[in-house]
N, C-alpha and C. Protein backbone atom coordinates (compact mmCIF):
# COMPACT_ATOMS: atom_id res chain seq x y z
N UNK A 1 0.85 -1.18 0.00
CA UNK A 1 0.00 0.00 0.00
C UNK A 1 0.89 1.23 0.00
N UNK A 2 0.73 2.52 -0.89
CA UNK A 2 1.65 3.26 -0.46
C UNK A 2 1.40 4.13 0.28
N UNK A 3 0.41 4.24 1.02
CA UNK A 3 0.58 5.07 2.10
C UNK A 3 1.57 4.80 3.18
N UNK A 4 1.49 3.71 3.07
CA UNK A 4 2.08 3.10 4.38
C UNK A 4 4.24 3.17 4.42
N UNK A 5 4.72 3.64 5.13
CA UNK A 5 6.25 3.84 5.31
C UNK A 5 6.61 3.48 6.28
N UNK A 6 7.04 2.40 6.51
CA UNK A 6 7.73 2.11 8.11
C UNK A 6 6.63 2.31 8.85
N UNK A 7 6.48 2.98 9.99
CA UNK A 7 5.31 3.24 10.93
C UNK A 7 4.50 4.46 10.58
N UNK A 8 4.82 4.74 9.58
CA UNK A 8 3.77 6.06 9.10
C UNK A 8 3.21 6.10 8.15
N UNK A 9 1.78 6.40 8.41
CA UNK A 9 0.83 6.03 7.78
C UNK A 9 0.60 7.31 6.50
N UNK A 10 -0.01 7.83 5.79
CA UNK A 10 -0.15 9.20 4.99
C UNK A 10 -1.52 8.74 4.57
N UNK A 11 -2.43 10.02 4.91
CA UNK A 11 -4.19 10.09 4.27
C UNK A 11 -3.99 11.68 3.78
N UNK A 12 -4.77 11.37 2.46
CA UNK A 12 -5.59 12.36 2.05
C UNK A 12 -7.14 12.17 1.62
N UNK A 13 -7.64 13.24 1.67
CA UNK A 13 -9.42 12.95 1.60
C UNK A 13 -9.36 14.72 0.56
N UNK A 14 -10.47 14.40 -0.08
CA UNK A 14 -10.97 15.44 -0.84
C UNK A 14 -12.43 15.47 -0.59
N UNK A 15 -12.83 16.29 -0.49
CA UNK A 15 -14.40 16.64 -0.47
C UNK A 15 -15.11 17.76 -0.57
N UNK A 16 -16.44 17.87 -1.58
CA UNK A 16 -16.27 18.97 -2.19
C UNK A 16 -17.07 19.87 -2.02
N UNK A 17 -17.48 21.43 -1.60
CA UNK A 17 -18.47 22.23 -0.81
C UNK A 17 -19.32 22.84 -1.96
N UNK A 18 -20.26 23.05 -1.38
CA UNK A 18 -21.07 24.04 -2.16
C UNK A 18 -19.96 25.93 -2.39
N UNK A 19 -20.07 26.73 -2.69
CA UNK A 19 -19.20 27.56 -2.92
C UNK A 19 -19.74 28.73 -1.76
N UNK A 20 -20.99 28.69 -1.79
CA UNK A 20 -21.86 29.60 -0.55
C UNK A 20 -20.93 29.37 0.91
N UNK A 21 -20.66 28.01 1.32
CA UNK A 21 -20.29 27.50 2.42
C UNK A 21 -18.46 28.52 2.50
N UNK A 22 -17.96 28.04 1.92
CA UNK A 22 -16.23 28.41 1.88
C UNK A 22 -15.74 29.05 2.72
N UNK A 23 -16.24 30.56 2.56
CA UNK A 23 -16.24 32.06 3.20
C UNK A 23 -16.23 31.55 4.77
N UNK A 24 -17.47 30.87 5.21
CA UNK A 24 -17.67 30.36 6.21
C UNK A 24 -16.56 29.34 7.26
N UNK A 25 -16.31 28.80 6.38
CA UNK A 25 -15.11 27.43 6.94
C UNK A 25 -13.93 27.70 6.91
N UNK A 26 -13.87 29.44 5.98
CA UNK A 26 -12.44 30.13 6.25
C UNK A 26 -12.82 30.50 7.39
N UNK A 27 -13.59 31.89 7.70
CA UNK A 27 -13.76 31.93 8.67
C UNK A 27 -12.89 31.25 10.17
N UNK A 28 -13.85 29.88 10.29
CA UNK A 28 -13.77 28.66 11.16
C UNK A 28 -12.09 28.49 11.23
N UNK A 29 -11.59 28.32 9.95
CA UNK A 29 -10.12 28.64 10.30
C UNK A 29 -9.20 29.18 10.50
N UNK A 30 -9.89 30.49 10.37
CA UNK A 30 -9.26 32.02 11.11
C UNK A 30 -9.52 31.64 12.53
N UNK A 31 -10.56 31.43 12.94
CA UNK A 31 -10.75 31.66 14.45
C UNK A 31 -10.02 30.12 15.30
N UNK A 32 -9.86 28.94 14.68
CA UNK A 32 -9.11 27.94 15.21
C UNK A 32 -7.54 27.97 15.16
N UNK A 33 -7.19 29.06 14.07
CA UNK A 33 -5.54 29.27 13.78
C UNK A 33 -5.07 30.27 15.05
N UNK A 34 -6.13 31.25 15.60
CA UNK A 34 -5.52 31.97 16.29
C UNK A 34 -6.28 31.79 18.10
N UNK A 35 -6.72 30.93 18.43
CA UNK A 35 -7.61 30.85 19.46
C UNK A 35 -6.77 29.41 19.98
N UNK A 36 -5.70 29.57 20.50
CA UNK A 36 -4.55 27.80 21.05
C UNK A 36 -5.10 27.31 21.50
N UNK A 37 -6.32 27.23 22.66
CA UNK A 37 -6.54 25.68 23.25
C UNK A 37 -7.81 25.89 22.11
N UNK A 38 -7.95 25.95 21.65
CA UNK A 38 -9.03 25.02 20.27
C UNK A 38 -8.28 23.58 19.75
N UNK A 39 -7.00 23.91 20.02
CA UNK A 39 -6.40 23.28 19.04
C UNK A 39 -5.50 22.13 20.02
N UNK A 40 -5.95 22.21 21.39
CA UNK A 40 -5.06 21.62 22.25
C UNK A 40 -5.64 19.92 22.30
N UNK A 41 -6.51 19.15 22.26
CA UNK A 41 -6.74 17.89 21.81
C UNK A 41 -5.95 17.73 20.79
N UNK A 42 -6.21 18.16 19.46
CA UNK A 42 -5.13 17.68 18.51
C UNK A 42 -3.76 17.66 18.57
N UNK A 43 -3.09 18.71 19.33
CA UNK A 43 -1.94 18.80 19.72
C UNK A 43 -2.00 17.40 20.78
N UNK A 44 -2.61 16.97 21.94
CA UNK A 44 -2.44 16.11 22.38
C UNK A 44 -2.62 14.16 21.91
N UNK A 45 -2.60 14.23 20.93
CA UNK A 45 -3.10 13.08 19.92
C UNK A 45 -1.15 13.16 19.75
N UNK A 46 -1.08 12.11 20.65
CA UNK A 46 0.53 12.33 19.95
C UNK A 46 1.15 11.04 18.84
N UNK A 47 0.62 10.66 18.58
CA UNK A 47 0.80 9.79 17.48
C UNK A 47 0.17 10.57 16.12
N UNK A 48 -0.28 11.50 15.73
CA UNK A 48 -0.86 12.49 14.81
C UNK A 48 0.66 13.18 14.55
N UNK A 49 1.48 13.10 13.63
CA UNK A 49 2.47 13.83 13.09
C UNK A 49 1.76 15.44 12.69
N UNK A 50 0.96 15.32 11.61
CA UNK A 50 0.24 16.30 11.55
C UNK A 50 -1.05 16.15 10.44
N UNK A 51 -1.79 17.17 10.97
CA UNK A 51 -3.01 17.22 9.74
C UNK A 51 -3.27 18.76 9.85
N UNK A 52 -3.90 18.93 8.35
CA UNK A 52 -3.71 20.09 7.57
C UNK A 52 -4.66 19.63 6.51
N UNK A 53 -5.82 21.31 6.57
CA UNK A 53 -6.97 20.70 5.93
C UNK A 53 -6.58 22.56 4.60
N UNK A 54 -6.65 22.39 3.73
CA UNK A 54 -6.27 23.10 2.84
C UNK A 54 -8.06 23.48 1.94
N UNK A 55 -8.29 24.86 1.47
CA UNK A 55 -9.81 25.13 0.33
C UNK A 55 -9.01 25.28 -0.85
N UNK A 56 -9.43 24.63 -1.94
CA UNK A 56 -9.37 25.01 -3.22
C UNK A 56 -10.67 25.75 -3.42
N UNK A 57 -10.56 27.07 -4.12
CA UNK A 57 -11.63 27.11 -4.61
C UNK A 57 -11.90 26.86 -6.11
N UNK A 58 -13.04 26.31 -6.55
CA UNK A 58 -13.25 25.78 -8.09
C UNK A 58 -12.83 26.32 -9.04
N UNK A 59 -12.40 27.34 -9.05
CA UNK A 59 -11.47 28.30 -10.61
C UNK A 59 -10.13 28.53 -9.79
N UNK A 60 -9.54 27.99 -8.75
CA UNK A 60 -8.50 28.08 -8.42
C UNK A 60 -7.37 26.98 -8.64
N UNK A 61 -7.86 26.03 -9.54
CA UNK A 61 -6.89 24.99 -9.60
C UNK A 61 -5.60 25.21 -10.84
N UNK A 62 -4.35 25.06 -10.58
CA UNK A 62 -3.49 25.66 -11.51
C UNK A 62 -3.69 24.79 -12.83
N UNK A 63 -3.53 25.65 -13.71
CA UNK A 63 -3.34 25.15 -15.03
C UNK A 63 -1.62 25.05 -15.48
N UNK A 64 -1.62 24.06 -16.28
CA UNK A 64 -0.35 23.82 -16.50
C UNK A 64 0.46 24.61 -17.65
N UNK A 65 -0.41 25.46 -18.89
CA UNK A 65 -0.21 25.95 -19.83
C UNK A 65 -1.59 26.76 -20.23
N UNK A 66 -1.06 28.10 -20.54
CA UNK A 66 -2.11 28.77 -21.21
C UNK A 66 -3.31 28.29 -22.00
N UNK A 67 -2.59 27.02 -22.44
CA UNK A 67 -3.68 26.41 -23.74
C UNK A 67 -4.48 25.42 -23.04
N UNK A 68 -4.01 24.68 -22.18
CA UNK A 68 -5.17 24.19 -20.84
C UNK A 68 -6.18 24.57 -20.76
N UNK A 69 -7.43 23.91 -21.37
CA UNK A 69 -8.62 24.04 -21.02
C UNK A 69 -9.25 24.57 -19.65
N UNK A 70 -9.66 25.94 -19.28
CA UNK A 70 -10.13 26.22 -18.23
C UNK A 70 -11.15 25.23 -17.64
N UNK A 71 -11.11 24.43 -16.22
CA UNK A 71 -11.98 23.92 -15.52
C UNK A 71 -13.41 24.69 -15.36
N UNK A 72 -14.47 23.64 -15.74
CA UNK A 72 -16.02 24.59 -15.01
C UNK A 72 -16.68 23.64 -14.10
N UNK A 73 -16.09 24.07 -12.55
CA UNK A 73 -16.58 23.19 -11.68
C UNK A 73 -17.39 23.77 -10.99
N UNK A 74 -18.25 23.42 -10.57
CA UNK A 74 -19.80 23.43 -9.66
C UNK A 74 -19.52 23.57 -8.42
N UNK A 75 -18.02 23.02 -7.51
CA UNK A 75 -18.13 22.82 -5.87
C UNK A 75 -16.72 23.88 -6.01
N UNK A 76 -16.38 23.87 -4.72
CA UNK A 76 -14.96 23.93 -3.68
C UNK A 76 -14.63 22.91 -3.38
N UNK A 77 -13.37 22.99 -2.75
CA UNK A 77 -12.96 21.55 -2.83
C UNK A 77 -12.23 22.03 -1.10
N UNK A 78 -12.31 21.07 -0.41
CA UNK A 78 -11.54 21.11 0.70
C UNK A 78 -10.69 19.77 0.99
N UNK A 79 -9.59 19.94 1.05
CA UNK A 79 -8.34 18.85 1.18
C UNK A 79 -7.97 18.87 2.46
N UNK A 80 -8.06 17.54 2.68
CA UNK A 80 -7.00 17.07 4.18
C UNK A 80 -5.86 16.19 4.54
N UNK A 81 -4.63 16.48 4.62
CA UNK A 81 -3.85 15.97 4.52
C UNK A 81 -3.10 15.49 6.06
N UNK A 82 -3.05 14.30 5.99
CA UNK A 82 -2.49 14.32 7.66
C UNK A 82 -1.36 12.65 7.51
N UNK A 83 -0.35 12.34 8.35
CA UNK A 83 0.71 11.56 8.86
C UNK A 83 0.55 11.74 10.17
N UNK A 84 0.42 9.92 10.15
CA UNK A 84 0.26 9.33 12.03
C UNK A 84 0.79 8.02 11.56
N UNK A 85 0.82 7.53 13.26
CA UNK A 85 1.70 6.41 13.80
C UNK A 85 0.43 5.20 13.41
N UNK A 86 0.45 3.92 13.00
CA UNK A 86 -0.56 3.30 13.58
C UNK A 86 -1.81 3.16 12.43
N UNK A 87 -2.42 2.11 12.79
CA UNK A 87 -3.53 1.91 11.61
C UNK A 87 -4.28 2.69 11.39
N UNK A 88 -4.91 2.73 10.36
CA UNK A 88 -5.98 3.78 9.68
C UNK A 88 -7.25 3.49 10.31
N UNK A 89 -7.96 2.55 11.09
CA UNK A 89 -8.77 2.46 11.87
C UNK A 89 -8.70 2.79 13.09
N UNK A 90 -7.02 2.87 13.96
CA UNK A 90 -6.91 3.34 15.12
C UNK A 90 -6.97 5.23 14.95
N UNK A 91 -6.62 5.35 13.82
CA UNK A 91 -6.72 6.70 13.40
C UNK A 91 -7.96 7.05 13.47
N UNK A 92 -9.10 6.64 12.42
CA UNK A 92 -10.12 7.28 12.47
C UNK A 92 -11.34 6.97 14.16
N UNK A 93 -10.50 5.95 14.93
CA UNK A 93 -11.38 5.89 15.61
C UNK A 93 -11.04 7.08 17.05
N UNK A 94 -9.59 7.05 17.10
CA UNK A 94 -9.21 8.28 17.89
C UNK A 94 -9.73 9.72 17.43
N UNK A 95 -9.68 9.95 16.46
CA UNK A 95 -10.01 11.29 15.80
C UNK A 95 -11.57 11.31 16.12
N UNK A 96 -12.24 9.96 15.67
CA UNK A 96 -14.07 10.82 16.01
C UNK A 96 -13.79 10.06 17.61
N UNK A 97 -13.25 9.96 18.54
CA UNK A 97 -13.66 9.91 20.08
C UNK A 97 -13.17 10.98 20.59
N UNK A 98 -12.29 11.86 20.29
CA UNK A 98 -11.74 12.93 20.58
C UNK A 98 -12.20 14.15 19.78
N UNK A 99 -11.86 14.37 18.95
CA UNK A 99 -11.98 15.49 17.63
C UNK A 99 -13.37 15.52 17.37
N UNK A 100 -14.21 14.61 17.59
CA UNK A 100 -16.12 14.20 16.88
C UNK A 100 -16.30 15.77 16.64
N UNK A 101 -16.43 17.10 17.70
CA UNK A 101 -17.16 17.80 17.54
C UNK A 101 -15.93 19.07 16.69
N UNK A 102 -14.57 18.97 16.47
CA UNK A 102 -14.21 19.75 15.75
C UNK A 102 -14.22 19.48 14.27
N UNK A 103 -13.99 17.93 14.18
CA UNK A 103 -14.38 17.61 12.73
C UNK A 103 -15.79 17.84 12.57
N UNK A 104 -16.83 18.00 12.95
CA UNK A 104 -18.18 18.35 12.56
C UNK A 104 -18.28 19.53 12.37
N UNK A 105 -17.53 20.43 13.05
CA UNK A 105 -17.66 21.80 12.89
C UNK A 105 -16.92 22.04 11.06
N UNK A 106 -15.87 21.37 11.19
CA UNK A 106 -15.04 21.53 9.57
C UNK A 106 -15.85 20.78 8.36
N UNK A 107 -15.99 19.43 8.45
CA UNK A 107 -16.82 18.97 7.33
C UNK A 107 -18.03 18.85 7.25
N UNK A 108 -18.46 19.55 8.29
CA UNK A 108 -19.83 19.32 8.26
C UNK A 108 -20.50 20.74 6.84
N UNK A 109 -19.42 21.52 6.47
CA UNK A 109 -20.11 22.16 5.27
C UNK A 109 -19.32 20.76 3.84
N UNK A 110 -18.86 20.36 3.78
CA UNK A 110 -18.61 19.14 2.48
C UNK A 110 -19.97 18.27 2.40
N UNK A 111 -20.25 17.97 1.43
CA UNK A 111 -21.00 17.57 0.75
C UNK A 111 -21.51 15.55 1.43
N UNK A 112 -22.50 15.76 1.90
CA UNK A 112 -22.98 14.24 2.79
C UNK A 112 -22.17 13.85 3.41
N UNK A 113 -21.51 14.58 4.22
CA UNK A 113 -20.94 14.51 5.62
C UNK A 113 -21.65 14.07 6.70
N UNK A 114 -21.59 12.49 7.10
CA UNK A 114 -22.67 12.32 7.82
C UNK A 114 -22.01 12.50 9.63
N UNK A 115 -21.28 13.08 9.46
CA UNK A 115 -20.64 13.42 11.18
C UNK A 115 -19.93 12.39 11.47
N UNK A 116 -19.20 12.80 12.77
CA UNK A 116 -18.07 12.06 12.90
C UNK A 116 -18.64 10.57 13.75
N UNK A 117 -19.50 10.76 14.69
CA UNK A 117 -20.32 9.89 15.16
C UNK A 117 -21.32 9.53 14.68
N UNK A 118 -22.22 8.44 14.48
CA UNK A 118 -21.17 6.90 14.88
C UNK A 118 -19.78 6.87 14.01
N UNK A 119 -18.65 6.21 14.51
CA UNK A 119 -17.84 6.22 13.34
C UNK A 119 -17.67 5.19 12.41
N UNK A 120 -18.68 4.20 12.26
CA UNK A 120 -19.26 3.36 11.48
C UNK A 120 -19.17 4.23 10.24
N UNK A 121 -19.98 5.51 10.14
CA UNK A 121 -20.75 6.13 9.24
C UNK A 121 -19.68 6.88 8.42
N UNK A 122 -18.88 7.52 9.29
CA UNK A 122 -17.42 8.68 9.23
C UNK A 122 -16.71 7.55 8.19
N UNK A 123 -16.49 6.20 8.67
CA UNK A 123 -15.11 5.61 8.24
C UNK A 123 -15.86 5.23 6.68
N UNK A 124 -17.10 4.59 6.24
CA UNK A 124 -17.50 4.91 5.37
C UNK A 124 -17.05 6.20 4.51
N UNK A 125 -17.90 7.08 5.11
CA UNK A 125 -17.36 8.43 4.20
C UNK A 125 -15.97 8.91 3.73
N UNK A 126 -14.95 8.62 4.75
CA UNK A 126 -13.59 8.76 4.41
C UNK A 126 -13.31 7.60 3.59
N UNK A 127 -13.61 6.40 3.51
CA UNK A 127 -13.28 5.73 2.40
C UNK A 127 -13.33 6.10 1.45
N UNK A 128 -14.65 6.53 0.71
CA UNK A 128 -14.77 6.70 -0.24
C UNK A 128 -14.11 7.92 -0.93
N UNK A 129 -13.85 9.33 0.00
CA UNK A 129 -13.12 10.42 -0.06
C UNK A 129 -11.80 10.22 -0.13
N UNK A 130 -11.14 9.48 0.21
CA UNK A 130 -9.43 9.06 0.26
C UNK A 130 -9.00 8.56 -0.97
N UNK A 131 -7.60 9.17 -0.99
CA UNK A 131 -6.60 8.98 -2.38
C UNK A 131 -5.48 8.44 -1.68
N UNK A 132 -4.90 7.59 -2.11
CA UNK A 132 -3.49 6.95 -2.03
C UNK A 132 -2.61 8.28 -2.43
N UNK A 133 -1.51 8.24 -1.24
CA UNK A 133 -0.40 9.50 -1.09
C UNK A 133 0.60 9.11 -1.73
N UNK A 134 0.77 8.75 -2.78
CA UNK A 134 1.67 8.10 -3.55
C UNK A 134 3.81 8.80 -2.80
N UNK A 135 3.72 10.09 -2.62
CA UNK A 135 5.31 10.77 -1.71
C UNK A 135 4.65 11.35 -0.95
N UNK A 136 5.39 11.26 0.18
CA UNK A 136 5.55 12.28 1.26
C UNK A 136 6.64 11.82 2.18
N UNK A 137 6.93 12.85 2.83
CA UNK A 137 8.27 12.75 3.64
C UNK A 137 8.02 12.35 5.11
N UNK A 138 9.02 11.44 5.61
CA UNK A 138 8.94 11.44 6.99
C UNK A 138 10.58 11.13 7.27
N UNK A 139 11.14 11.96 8.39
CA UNK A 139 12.00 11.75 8.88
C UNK A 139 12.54 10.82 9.41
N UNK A 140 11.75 9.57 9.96
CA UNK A 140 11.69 8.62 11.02
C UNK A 140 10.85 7.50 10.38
N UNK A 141 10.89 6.99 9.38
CA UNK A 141 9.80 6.05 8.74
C UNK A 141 9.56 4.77 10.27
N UNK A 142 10.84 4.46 10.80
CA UNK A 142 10.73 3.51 11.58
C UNK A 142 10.01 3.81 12.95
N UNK A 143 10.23 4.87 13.04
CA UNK A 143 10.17 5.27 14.52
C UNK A 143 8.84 6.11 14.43
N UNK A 144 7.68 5.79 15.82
CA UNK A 144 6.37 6.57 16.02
C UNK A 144 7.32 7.90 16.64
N UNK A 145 6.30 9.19 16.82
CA UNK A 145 6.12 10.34 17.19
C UNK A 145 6.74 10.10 18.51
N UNK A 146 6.05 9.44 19.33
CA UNK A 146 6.31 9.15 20.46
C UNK A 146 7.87 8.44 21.00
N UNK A 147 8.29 7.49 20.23
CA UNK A 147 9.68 7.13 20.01
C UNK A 147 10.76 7.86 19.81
N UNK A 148 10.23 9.08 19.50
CA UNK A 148 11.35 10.04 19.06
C UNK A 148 11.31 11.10 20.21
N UNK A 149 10.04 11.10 21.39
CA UNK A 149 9.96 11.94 22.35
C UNK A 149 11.07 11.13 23.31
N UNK A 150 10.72 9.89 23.15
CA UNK A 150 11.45 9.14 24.21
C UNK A 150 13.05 8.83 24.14
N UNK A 151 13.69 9.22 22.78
CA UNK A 151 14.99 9.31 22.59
C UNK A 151 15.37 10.65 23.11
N UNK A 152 14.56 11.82 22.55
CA UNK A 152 15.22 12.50 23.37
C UNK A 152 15.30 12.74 24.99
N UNK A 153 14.44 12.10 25.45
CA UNK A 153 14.41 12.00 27.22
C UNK A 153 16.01 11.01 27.47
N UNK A 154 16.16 9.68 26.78
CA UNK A 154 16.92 9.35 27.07
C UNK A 154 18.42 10.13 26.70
N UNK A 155 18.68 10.66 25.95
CA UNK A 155 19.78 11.31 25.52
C UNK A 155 19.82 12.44 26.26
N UNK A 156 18.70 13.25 27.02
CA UNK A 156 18.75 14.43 28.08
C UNK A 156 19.16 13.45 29.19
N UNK A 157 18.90 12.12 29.16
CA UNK A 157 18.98 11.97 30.88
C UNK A 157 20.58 11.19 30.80
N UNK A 158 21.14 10.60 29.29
CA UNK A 158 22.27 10.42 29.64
C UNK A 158 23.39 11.51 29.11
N UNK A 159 23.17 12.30 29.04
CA UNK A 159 24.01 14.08 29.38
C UNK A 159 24.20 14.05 30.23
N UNK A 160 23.06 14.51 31.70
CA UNK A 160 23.09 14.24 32.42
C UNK A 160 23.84 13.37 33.28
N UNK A 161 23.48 12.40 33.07
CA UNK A 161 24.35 11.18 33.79
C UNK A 161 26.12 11.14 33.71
N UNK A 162 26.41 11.74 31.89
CA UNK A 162 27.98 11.98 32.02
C UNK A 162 28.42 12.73 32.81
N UNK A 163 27.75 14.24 33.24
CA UNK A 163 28.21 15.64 33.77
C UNK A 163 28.16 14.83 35.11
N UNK A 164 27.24 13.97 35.75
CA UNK A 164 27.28 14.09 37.04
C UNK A 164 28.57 12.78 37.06
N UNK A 165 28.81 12.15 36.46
CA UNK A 165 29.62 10.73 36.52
C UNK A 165 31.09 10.80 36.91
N UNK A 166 31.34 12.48 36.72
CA UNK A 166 33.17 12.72 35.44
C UNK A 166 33.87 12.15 37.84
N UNK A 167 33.68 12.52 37.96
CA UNK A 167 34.34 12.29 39.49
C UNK A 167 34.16 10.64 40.31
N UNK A 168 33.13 10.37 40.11
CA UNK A 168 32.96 8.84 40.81
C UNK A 168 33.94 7.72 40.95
N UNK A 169 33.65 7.86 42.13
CA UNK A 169 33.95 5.90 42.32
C UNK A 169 33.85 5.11 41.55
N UNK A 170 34.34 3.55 41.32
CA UNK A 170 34.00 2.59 40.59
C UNK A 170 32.18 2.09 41.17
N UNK A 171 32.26 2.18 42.56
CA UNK A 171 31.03 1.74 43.35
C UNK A 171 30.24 2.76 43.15
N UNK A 172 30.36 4.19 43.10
CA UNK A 172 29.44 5.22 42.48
C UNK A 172 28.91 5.26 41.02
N UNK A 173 29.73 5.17 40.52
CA UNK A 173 29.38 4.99 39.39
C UNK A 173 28.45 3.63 38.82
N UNK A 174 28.78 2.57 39.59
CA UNK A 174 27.63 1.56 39.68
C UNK A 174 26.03 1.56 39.74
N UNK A 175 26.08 2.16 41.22
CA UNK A 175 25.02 2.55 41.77
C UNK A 175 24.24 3.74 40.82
N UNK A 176 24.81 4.78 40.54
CA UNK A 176 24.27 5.63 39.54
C UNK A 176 24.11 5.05 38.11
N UNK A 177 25.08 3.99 37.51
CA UNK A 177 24.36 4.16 36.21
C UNK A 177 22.87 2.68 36.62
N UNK A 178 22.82 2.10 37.63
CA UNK A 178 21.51 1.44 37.55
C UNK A 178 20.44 2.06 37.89
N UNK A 179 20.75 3.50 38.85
CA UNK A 179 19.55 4.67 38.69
C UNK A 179 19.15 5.04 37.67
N UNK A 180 20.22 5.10 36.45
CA UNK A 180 20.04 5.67 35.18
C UNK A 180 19.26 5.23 34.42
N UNK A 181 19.80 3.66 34.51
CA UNK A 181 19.06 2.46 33.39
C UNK A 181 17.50 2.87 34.28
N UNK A 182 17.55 2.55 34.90
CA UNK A 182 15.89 2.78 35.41
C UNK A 182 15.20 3.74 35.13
N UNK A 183 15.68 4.79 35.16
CA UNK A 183 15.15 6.32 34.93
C UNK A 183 14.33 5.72 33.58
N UNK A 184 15.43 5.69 32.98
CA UNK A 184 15.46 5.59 31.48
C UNK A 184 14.79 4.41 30.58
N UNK A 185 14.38 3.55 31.47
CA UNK A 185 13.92 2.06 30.98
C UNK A 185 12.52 1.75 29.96
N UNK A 186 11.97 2.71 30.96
CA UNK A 186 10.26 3.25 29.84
C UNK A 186 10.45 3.74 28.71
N UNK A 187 11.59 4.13 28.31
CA UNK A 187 11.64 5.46 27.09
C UNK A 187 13.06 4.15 26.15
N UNK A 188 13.18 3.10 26.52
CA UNK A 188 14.10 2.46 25.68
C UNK A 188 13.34 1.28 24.79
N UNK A 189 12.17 1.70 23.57
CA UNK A 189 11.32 0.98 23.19
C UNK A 189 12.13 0.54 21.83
N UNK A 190 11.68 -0.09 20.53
CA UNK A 190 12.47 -0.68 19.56
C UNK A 190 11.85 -0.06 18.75
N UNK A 191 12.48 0.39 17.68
CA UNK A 191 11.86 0.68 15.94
C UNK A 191 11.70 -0.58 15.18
N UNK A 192 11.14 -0.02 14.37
CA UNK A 192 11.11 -0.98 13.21
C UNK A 192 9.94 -0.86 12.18
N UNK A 193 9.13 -1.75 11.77
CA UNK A 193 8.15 -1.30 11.06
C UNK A 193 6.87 -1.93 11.80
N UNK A 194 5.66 -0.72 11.49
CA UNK A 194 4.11 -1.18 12.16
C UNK A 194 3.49 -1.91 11.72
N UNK A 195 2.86 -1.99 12.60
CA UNK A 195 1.55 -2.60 11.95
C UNK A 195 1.24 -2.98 10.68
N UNK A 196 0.53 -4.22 10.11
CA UNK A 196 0.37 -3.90 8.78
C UNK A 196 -0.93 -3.73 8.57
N UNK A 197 -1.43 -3.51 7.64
CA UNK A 197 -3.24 -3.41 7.61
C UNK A 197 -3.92 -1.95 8.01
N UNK A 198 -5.53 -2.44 7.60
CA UNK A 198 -5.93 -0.80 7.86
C UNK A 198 -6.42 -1.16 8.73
């Protein structure tokens, strides 16, 4: 599948508005871009690398050459693009148990949006809305979001551990680096590749 990279997953969804609506759902993203705890659930979804919901509007799509047939489309188009850790069902089911009422507020102007709850209904609809991400970048294909929080804890805590070490005993130094390993034991998880499947 190519969404799928090591442990990171890549969705896009397209879906397309009436043109009346737009104005409106800019709006909605004026006031969520500048208002921070709106945005503090999603920030706490830490397996969510990121998502990013983008408006085309219908005479806004680039043409490749002057001689390019101008498009005559009927909707707007609103794009969502997002990279997370983890299956595409653990995805959509975190997003409508958490997010239910900010994603309703966003797609609920796209076109038979039947809400995020039940998410029976949602994962339907995003099926059918989703395109295979053929590139996108990830720094860490192997490693979740979270894996990479926990390297850096361990690499802060063995800094640490050198600055305090440079003087010790053989018996100090014992005793401290099995404080260390412990400190550090939660945050020493394995990479590799996820899950497979949606």
């Amino acid at each position: 599948m190519t969404n799928i990279n090591g442990k990171t997953y890549a969705m896009t969804a397209i879906t397309p508005m009436k043109p009346w609506k737009t104005p409106i759902l800019r709006l909605l993203f004026f006031v969520l871009g500048h208002v921070k705890p709106l945005q503090s659930n999603l920030i706490n979804l830490s397996f969510i690398h990121f998502a990013r919901w983008v408006i085309v509007k219908r005479n806004g799509f680039p043409r490749i050459e002057p001689a390019q047939p101008e498009e005559s489309l009927s909707y707007d188009y609103l794009l969502f693009f997002s990279n997370f850790n983890g299956t595409w069902n653990q995805y959509i089911d975190a997003f409508a148990d958490v997010l239910s009422g900010g994603l309703d507020a966003i797609w609920i102007w796209s076109e038979k949006f039947p809400r995020a709850r039940p998410v029976t209904a949602f994962k339907r609809y995003i099926s059918l809305v989703q395109f295979d991400t053929d590139c996108y970048y990830t720094a860490y294909p192997t490693a979740t979001t979270n894996d990479v929080k926990a390297a850096h804890r361990v690499c802060a805590a063995l800094e640490d551990f050198g600055r305090a070490s440079g003087g010790m005993t053989p018996g100090e130094f014992s005793g401290a680096y099995v404080e260390f390993l412990t400190k550090v034991q939660k945050d020493l998880g394995a990479t590799g590749i996820g899950p497979v499947g949606t």
